[in-house]
Structures are given as structure tokens and as C-alpha cells.
C-alpha atoms as a PDB file:
ATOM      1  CA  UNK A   1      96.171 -52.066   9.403  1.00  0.00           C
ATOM      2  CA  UNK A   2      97.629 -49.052   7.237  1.00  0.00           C
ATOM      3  CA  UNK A   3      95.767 -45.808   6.957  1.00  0.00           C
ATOM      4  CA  UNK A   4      95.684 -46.036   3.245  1.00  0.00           C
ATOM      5  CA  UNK A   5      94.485 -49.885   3.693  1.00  0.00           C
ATOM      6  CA  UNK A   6      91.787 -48.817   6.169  1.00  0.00           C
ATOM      7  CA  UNK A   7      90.594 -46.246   3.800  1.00  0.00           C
ATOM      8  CA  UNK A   8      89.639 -48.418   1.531  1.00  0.00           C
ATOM      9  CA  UNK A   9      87.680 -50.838   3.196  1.00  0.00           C
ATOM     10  CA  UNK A  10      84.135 -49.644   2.719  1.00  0.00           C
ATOM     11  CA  UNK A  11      84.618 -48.868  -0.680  1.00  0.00           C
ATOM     12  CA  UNK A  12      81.693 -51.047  -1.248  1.00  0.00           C
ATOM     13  CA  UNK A  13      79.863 -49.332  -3.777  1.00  0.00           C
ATOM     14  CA  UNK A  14      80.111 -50.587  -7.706  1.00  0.00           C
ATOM     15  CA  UNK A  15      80.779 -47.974 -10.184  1.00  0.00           C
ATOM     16  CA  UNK A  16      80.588 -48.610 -14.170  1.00  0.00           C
ATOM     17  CA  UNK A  17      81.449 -46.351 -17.165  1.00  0.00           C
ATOM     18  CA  UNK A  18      78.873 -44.780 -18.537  1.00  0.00           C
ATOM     19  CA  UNK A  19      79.601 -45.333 -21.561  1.00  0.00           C
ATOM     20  CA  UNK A  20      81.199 -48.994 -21.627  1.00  0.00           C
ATOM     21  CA  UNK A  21      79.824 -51.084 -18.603  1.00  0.00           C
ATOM     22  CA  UNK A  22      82.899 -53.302 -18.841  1.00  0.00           C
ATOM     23  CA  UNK A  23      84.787 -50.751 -16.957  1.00  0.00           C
ATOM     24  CA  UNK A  24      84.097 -51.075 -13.065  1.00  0.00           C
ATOM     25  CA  UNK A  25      85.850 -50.195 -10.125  1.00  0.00           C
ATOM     26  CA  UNK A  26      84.855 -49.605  -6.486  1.00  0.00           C
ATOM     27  CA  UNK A  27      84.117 -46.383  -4.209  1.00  0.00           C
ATOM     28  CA  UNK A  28      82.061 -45.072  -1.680  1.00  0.00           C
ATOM     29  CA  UNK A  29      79.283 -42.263  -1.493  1.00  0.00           C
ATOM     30  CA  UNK A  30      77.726 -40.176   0.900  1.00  0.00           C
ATOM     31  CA  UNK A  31      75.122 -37.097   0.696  1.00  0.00           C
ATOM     32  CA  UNK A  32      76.355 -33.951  -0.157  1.00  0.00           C
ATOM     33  CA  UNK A  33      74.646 -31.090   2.084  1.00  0.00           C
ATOM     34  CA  UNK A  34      73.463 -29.093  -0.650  1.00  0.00           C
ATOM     35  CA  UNK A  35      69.742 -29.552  -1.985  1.00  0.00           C
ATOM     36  CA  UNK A  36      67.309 -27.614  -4.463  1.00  0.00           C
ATOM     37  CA  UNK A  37      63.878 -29.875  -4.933  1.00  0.00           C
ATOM     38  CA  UNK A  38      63.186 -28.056  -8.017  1.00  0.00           C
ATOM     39  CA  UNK A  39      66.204 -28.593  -9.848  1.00  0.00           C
ATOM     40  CA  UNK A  40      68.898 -31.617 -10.251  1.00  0.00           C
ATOM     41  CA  UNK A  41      71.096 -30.557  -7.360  1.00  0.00           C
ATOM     42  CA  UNK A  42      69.389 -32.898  -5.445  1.00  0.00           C
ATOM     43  CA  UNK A  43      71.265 -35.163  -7.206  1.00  0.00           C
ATOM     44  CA  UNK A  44      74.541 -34.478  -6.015  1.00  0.00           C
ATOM     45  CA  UNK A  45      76.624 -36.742  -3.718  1.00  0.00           C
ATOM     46  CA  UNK A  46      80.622 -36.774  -2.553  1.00  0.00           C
ATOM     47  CA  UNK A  47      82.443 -40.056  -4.072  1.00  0.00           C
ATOM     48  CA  UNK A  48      85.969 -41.116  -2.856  1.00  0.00           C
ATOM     49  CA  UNK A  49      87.965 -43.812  -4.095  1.00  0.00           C
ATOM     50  CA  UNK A  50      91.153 -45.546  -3.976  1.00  0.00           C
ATOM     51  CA  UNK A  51      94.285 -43.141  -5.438  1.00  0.00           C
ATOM     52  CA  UNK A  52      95.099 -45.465  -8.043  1.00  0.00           C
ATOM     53  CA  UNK A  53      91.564 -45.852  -9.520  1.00  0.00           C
ATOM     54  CA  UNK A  54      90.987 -43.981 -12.808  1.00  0.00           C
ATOM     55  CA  UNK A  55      87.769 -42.617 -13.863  1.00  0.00           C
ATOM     56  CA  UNK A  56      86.404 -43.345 -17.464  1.00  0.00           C
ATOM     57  CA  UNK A  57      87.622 -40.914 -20.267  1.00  0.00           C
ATOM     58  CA  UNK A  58      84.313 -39.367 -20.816  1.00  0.00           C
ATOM     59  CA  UNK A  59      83.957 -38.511 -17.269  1.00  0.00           C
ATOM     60  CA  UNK A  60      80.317 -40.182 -16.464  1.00  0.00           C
ATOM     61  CA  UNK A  61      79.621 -43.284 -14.228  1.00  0.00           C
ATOM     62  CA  UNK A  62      76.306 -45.173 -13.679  1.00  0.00           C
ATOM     63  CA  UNK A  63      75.582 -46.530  -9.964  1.00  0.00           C
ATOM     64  CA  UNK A  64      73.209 -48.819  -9.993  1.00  0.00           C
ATOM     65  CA  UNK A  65      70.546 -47.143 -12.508  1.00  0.00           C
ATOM     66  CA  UNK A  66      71.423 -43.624 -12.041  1.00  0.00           C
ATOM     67  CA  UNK A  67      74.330 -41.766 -14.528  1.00  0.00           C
ATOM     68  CA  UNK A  68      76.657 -39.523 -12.893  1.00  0.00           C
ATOM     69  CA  UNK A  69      78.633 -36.769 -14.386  1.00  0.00           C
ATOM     70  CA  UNK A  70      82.234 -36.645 -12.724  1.00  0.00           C
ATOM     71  CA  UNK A  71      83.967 -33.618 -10.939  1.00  0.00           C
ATOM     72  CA  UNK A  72      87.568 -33.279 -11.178  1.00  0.00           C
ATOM     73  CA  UNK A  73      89.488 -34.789  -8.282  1.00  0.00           C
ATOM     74  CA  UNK A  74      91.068 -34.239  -5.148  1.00  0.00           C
ATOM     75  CA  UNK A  75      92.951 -35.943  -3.044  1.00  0.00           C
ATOM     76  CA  UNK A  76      93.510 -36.701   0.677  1.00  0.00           C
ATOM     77  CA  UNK A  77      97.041 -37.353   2.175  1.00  0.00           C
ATOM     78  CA  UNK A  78      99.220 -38.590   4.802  1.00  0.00           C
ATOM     79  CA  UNK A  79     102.345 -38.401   6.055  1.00  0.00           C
ATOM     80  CA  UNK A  80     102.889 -36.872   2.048  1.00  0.00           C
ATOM     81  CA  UNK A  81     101.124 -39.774   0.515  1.00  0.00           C
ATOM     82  CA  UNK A  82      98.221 -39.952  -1.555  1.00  0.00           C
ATOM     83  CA  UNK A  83      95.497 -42.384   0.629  1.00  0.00           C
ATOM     84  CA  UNK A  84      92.233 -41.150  -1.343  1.00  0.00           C
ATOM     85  CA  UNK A  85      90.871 -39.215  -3.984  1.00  0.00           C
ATOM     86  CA  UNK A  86      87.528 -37.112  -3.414  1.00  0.00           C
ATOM     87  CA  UNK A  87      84.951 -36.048  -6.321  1.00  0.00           C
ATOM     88  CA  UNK A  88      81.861 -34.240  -6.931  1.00  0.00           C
ATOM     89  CA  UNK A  89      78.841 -36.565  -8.760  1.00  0.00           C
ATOM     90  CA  UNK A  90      75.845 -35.091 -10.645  1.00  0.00           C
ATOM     91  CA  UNK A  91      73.177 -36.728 -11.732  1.00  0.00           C
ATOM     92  CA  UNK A  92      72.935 -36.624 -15.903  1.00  0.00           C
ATOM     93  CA  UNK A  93      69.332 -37.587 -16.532  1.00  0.00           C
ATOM     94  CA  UNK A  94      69.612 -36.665 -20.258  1.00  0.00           C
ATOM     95  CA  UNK A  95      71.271 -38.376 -23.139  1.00  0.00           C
ATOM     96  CA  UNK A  96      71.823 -35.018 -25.066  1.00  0.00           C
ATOM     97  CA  UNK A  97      72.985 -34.627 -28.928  1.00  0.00           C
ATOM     98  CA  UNK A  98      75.758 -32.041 -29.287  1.00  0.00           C
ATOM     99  CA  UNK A  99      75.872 -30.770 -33.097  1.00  0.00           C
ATOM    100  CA  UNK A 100      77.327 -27.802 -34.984  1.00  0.00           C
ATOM    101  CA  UNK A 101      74.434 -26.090 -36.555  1.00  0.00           C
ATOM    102  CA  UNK A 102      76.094 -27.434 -40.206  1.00  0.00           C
ATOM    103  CA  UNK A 103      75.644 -30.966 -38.835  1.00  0.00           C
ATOM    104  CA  UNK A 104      72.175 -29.880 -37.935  1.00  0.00           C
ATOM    105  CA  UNK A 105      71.032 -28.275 -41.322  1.00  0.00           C
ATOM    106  CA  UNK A 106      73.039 -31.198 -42.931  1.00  0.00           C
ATOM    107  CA  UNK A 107      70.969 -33.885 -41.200  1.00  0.00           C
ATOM    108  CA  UNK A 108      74.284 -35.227 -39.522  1.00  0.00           C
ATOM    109  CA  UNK A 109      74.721 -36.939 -36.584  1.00  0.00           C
ATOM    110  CA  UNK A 110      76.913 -35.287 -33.704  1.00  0.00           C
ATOM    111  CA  UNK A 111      78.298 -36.531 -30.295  1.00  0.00           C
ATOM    112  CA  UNK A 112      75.717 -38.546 -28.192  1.00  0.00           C
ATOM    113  CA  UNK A 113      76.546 -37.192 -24.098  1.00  0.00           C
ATOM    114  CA  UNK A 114      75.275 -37.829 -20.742  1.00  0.00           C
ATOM    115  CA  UNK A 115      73.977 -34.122 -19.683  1.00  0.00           C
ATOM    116  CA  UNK A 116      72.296 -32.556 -16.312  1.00  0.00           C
ATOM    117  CA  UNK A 117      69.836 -29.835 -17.654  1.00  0.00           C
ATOM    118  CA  UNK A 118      69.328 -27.218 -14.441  1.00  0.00           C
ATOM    119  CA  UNK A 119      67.035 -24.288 -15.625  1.00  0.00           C
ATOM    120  CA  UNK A 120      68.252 -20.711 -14.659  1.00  0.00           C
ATOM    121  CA  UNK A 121      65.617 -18.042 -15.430  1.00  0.00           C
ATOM    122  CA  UNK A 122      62.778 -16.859 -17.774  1.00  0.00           C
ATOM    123  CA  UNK A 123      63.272 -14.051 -20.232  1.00  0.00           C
ATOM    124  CA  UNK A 124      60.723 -12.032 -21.628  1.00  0.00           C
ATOM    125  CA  UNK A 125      60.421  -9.372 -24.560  1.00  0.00           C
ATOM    126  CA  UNK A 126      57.405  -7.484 -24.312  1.00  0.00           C
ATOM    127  CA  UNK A 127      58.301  -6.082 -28.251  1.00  0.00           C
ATOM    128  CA  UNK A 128      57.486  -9.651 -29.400  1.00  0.00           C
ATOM    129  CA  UNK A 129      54.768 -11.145 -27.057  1.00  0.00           C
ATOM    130  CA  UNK A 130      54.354 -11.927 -23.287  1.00  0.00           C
ATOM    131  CA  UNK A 131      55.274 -15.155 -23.460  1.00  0.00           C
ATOM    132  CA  UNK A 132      58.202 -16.846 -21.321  1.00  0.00           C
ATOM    133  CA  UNK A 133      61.389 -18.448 -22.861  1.00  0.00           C
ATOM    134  CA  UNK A 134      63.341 -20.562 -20.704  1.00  0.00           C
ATOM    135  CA  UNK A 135      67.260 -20.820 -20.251  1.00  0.00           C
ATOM    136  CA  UNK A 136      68.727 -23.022 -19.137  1.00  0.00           C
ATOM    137  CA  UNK A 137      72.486 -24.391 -17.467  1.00  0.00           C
ATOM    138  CA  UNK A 138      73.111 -27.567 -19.771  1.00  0.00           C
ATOM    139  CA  UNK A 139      76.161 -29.460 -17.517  1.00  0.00           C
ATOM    140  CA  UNK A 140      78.378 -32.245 -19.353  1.00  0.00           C
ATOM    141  CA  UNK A 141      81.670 -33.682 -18.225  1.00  0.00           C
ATOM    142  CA  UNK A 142      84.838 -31.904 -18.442  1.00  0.00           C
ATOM    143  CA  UNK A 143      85.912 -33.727 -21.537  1.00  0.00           C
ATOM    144  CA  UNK A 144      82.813 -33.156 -24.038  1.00  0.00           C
ATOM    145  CA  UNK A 145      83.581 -29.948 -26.136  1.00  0.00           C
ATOM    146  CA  UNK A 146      80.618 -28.273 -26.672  1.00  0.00           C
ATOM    147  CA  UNK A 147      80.994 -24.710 -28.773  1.00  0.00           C
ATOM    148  CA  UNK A 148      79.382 -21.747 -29.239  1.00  0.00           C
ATOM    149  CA  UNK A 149      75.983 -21.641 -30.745  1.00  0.00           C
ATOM    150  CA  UNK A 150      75.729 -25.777 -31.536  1.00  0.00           C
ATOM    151  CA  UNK A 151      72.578 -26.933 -31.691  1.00  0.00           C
ATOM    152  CA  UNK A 152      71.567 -29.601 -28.314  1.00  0.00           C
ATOM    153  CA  UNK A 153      68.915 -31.891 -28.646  1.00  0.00           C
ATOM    154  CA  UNK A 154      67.490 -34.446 -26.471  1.00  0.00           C
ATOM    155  CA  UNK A 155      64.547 -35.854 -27.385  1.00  0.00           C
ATOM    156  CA  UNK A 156      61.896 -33.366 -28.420  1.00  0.00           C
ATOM    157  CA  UNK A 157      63.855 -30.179 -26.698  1.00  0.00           C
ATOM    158  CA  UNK A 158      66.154 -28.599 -28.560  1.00  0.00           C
ATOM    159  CA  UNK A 159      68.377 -25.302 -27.506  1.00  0.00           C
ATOM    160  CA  UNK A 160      70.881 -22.672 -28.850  1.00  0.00           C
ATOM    161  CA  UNK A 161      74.242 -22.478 -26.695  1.00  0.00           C
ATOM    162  CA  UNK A 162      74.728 -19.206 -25.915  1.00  0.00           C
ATOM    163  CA  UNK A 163      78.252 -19.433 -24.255  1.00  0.00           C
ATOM    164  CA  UNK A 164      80.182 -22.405 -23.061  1.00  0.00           C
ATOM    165  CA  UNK A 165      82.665 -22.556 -20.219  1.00  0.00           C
ATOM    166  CA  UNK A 166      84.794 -24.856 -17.737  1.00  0.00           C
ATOM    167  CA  UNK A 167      83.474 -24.921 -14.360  1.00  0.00           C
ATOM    168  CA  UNK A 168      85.633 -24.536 -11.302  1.00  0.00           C
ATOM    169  CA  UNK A 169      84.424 -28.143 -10.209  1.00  0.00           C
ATOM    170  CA  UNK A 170      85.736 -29.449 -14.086  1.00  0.00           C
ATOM    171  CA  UNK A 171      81.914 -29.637 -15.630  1.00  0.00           C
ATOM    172  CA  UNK A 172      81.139 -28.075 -18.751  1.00  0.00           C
ATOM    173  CA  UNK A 173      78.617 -25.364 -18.801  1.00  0.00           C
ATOM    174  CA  UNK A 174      76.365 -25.097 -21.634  1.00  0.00           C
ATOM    175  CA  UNK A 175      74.273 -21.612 -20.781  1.00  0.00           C
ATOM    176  CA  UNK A 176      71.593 -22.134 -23.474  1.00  0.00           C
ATOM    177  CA  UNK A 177      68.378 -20.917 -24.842  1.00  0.00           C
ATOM    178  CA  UNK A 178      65.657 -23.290 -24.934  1.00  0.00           C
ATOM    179  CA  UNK A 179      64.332 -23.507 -28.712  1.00  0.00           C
ATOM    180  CA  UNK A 180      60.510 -23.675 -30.159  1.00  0.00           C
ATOM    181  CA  UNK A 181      60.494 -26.382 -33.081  1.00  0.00           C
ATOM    182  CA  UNK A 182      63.030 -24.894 -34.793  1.00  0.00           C
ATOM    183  CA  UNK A 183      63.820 -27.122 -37.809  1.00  0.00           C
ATOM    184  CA  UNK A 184      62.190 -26.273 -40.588  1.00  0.00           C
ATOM    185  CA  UNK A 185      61.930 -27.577 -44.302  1.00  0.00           C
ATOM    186  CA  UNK A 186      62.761 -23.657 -46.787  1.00  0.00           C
ATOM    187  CA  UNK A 187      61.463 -23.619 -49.851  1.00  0.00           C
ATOM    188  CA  UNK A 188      63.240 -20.251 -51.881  1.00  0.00           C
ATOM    189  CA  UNK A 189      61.766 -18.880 -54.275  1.00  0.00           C
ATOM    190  CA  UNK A 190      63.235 -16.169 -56.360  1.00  0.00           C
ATOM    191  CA  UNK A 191      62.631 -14.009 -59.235  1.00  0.00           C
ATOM    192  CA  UNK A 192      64.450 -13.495 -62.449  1.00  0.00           C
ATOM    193  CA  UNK A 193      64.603 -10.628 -64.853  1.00  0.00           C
ATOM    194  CA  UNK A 194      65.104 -11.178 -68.649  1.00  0.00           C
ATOM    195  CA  UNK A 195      65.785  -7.589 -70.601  1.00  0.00           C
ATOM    196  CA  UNK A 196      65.505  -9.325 -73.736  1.00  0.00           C
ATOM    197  CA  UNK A 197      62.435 -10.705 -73.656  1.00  0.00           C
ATOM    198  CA  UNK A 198      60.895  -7.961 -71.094  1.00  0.00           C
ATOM    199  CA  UNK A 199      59.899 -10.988 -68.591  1.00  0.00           C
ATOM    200  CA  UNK A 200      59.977 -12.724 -65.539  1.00  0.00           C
ATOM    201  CA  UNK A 201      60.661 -16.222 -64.498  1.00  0.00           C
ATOM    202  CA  UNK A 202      60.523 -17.883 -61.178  1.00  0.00           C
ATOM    203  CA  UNK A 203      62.654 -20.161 -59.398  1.00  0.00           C
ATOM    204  CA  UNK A 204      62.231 -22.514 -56.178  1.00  0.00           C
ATOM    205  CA  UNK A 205      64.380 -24.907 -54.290  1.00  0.00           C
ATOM    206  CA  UNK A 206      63.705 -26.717 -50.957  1.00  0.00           C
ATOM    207  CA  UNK A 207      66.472 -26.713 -48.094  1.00  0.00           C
ATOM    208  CA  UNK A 208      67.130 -27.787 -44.810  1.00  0.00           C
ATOM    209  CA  UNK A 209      66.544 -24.129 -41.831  1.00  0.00           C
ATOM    210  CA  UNK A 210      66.487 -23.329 -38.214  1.00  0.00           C
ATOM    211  CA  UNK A 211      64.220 -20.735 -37.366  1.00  0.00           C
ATOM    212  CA  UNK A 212      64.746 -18.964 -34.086  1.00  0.00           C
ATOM    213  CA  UNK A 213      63.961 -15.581 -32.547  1.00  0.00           C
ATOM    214  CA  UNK A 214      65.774 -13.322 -34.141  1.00  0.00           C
ATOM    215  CA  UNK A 215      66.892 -11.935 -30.784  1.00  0.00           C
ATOM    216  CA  UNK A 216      68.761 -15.499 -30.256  1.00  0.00           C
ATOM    217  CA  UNK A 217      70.859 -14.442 -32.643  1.00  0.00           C
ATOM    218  CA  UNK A 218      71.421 -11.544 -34.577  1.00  0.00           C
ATOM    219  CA  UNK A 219      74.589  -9.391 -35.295  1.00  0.00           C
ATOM    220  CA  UNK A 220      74.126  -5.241 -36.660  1.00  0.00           C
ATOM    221  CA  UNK A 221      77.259  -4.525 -39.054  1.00  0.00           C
ATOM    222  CA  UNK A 222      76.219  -1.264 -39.532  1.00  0.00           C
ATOM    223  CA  UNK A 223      74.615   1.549 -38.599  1.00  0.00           C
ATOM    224  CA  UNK A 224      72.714   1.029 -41.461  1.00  0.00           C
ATOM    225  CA  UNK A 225      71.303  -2.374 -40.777  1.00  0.00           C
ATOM    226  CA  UNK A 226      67.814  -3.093 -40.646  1.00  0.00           C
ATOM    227  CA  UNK A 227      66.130  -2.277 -37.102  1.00  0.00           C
ATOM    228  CA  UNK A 228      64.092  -5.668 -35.447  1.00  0.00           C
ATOM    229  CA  UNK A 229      60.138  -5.372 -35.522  1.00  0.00           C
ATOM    230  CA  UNK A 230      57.238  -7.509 -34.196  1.00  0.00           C
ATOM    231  CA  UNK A 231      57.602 -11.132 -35.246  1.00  0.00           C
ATOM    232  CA  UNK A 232      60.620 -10.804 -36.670  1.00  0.00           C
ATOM    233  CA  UNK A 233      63.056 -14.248 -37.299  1.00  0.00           C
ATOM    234  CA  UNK A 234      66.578 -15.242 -37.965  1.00  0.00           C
ATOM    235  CA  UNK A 235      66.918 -18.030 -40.371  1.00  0.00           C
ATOM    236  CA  UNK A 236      69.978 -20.182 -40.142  1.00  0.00           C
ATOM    237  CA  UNK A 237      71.110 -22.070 -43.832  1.00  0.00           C
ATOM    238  CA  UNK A 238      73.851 -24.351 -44.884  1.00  0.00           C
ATOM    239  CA  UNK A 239      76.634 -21.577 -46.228  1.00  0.00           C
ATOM    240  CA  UNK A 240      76.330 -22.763 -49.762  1.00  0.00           C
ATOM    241  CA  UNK A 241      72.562 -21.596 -50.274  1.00  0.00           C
ATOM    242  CA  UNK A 242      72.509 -18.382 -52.163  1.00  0.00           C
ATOM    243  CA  UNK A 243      70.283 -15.854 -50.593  1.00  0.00           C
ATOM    244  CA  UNK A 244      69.958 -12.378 -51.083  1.00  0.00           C
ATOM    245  CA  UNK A 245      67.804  -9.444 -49.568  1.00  0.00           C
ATOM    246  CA  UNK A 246      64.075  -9.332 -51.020  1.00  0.00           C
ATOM    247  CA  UNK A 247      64.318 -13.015 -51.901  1.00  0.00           C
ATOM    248  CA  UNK A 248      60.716 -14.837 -50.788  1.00  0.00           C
ATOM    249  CA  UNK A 249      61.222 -17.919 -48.500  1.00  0.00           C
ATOM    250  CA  UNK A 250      57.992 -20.379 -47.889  1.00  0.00           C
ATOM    251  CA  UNK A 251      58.153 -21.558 -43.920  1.00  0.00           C
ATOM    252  CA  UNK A 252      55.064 -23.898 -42.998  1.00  0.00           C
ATOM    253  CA  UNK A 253      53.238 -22.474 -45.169  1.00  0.00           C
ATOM    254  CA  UNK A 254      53.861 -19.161 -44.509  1.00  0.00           C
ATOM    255  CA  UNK A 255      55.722 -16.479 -46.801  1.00  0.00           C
ATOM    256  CA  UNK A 256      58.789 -14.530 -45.621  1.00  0.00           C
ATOM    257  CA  UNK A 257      61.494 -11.657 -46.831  1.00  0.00           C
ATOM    258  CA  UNK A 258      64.745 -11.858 -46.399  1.00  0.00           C
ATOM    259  CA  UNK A 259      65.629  -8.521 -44.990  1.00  0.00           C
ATOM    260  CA  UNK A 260      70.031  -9.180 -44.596  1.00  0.00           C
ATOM    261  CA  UNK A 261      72.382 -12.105 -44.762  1.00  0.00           C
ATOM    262  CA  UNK A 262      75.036 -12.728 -42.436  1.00  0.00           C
ATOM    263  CA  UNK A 263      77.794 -15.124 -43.416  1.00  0.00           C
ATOM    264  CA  UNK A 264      79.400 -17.226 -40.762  1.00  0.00           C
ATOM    265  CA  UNK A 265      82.433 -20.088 -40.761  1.00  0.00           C
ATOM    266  CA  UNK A 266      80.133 -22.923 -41.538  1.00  0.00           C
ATOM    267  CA  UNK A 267      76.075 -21.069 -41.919  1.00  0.00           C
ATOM    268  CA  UNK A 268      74.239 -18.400 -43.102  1.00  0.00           C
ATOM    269  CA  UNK A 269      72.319 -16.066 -41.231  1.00  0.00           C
ATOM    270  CA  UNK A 270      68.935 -14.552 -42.515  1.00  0.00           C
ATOM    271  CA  UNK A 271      66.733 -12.002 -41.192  1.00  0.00           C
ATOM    272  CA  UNK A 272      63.408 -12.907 -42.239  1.00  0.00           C
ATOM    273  CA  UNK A 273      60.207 -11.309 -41.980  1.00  0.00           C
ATOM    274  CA  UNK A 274      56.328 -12.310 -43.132  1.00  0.00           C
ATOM    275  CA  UNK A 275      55.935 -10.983 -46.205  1.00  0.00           C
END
């Protein structure tokens, strides 16, 4: 029997897409010596199959019951052919929503992707409160583009990317805050002078927000721009809402100012405080 025959002969294991179960092929999988009992690296296993087997376009298998998010390959040779090809599997417990925050404040629906969500750390800011506010290393396959600052959901989580990058294994790296009901119904209200008639009239409309910390995501354009204090937020709005500083915004309920606006490609920025 052939080398390249004989390394194929316990490739007993069924692999489907992911995504459409009609795709199948064959492999084998062992245990990859790397564990971490809190986290999803416990998931991880080595996969090898045949040279001329393709993995599905979105990069993510299912064995048996559990998804898989697929490394890129390598391969084994001999005597300078190709006999088998070698990959890295993750397990992608999460069916995570990838959407631009337009898509979010528009109600739209994004991209629908397997995901591994691996928390890294706490931070804390002791200016705001003492309370803990997770981050977290959102993996997808190598072929889901996932930009700066979209807007991930999955479920009831939701989370700001910070910064998103290739890994050397051929994942996608989402490093992203974690995000406290942030998706809020804005009512504006704003006031209007008349100089003929020596009065004032009032205005409201109702849009579509995202409230976040405003540390999550704030930009100074001057040395003149307004300094952060105690309870502070940054309210993101679809780009075509007019807003100006001193306007009044209703949240929950609550009253807010709007201190500055920051345009963007596709959003506004607000920093908002309670009035």
C-alpha cells in the first residue's frame, strides 16, 4: 500500500459544512495538548485530511453536534508530494451577528457567523464607578470580515469591536468590549427661537441610539474639546439626524445634553451628559 493511500485510511471521522450540511467529506482528529478549563481552548483539536479535500468557503465544520472554526492549512509531504493536509479546529459555540453600527441604528440585518468568544481581561475606571467591564477575544473564520467598531450580537450580549486582525493560525480576531443594553429608543427635543414674535417653540422626534461609555469611544479634535466627567456617555445616531451642542435628548426616561458631535463615514457621535 502507498504512503499517501495508507494515510488515509483512518480518516474515519464525518465532517459537514457548517453552513450547508450537504457538503461532507472525511478526516481524522486527535487532542491538541493545549487546555484552559475556563475558556474555549479546551476546545481545540488537530484535524488532517486527504490533500485533495477542500474545506467549506466560510471556513466552519460541524462534527457530530459540535461547530468548528477552521485554521488555515498545512501540509505533510513525501518524496515532494503532498500526502496530507493538517489544521487547527476551534470550537464556535456562538452564532454571532456581525453589523455596521448603520445597520444597527437602521434596524438591519447583518452577516449571521459561527464565533468562539474567549474573554481576555477586566477593565476598570475608578472616575466612573468600581464596576468591572469585560473584553473579550471574539474568533471567526478567516473569511468573515468583521471591521472596526461593528456592532456583534449574539443573543442578549452585545459588544463594540475595538480592533480586528488576521491571526497567524488564519482566524479572525475580534478584540471587543462587552456592551450594557446599549440600544436605545432617542427622543430629541429642541428649541426654537422666533424674533418676530419674541417666542419659543419646541420640537421632538424619536430615533433609533447606542449608548455606550463614553470611554468606548470618544475622539478630542481639539484642545478645546470638552473634558469627560462622572457618568458621562457617547451616543451613536444614524448620520442624517441633526444634532447640535445644548440640544436635550430623552434616554429611558432620563434627560441628557449634548455636549459635541462627531461625524463619522456612516454615524454620528454625541457626547451626552444628564442634564
Amino acid at each position: 500500500m502507498e504512503l499517501s493511500a495508507a494515510s488515509t485510511f483512518f480518516d474515519r471521522t464525518l465532517a459537514v459544512d457548517a453552513y450547508a450540511p450537504r457538503y461532507k467529506f472525511k478526516c481524522q482528529i486527535e487532542p491538541l495538548d493545549m487546555y484552559r478549563t475556563e475558556g474555549t481552548r479546551i476546545k481545540v483539536r488537530n484535524m488532517s485530511t486527504a490533500p485533495g479535500v477542500a474545506m467549506p468557503s466560510r471556513g466552519a465544520i460541524r462534527i457530530d453536534s459540535q461547530p468548528y472554526l477552521v485554521s488555515d492549512s498545512s501540509s505533510d509531504h513525501w518524496e515532494g508530494r503532498a500526502i496530507r493536509k493538517r489544521y487547527v479546529i476551534q470550537g464556535a459555540d456562538y452564532v454571532v451577528e456581525i453589523r455596521t453600527i448603520a445597520q444597527a441604528l437602521a434596524g438591519e440585518t447583518g452577516t449571521s457567523a459561527y464565533a468562539s468568544v474567549d474573554f481576555n481581561k477586566y477593565g476598570t475606571d475608578e472616575r466612573d464607578s468600581s464596576d468591572y467591564h469585560p473584553q473579550y477575544h471574539i474568533f471567526f473564520s478567516g473569511t468573515e470580515a468583521v471591521p472596526e467598531n461593528a456592532i456583534l450580537t449574539s443573543g442578549d450580549r452585545a459588544y463594540l469591536v475595538r480592533n480586528s486582525y488576521r491571526t497567524p493560525a488564519g482566524l479572525t480576531d475580534a478584540l471587543s468590549n462587552g456592551l450594557d443594553d446599549p440600544f436605545v429608543s432617542v427622543t430629541f427635543r429642541t428649541r426654537t427661537y422666533n424674533p418676530l414674535t419674541d417666542t419659543h417653540s419646541e420640537s421632538s422626534s424619536s430615533v433609533n441610539g447606542i449608548l455606550i461609555r463614553w470611554q468606548d469611544h470618544f475622539v478630542y479634535l481639539s484642545q478645546g474639546s470638552g473634558d469627560y466627567e462622572r457618568g458621562d456617555g457617547q451616543l451613536l445616531v444614524a448620520s442624517s439626524v441633526v444634532a447640535k451642542p445644548e440640544d436635550t435628548v430623552e434616554l429611558r426616561g432620563v434627560a441628557w445634553r449634548v455636549l459635541s458631535t462627531v461625524e463619522h463615514a456612516d454615524f454620528t457621535s454625541l457626547h451626552v451628559r444628564r442634564a
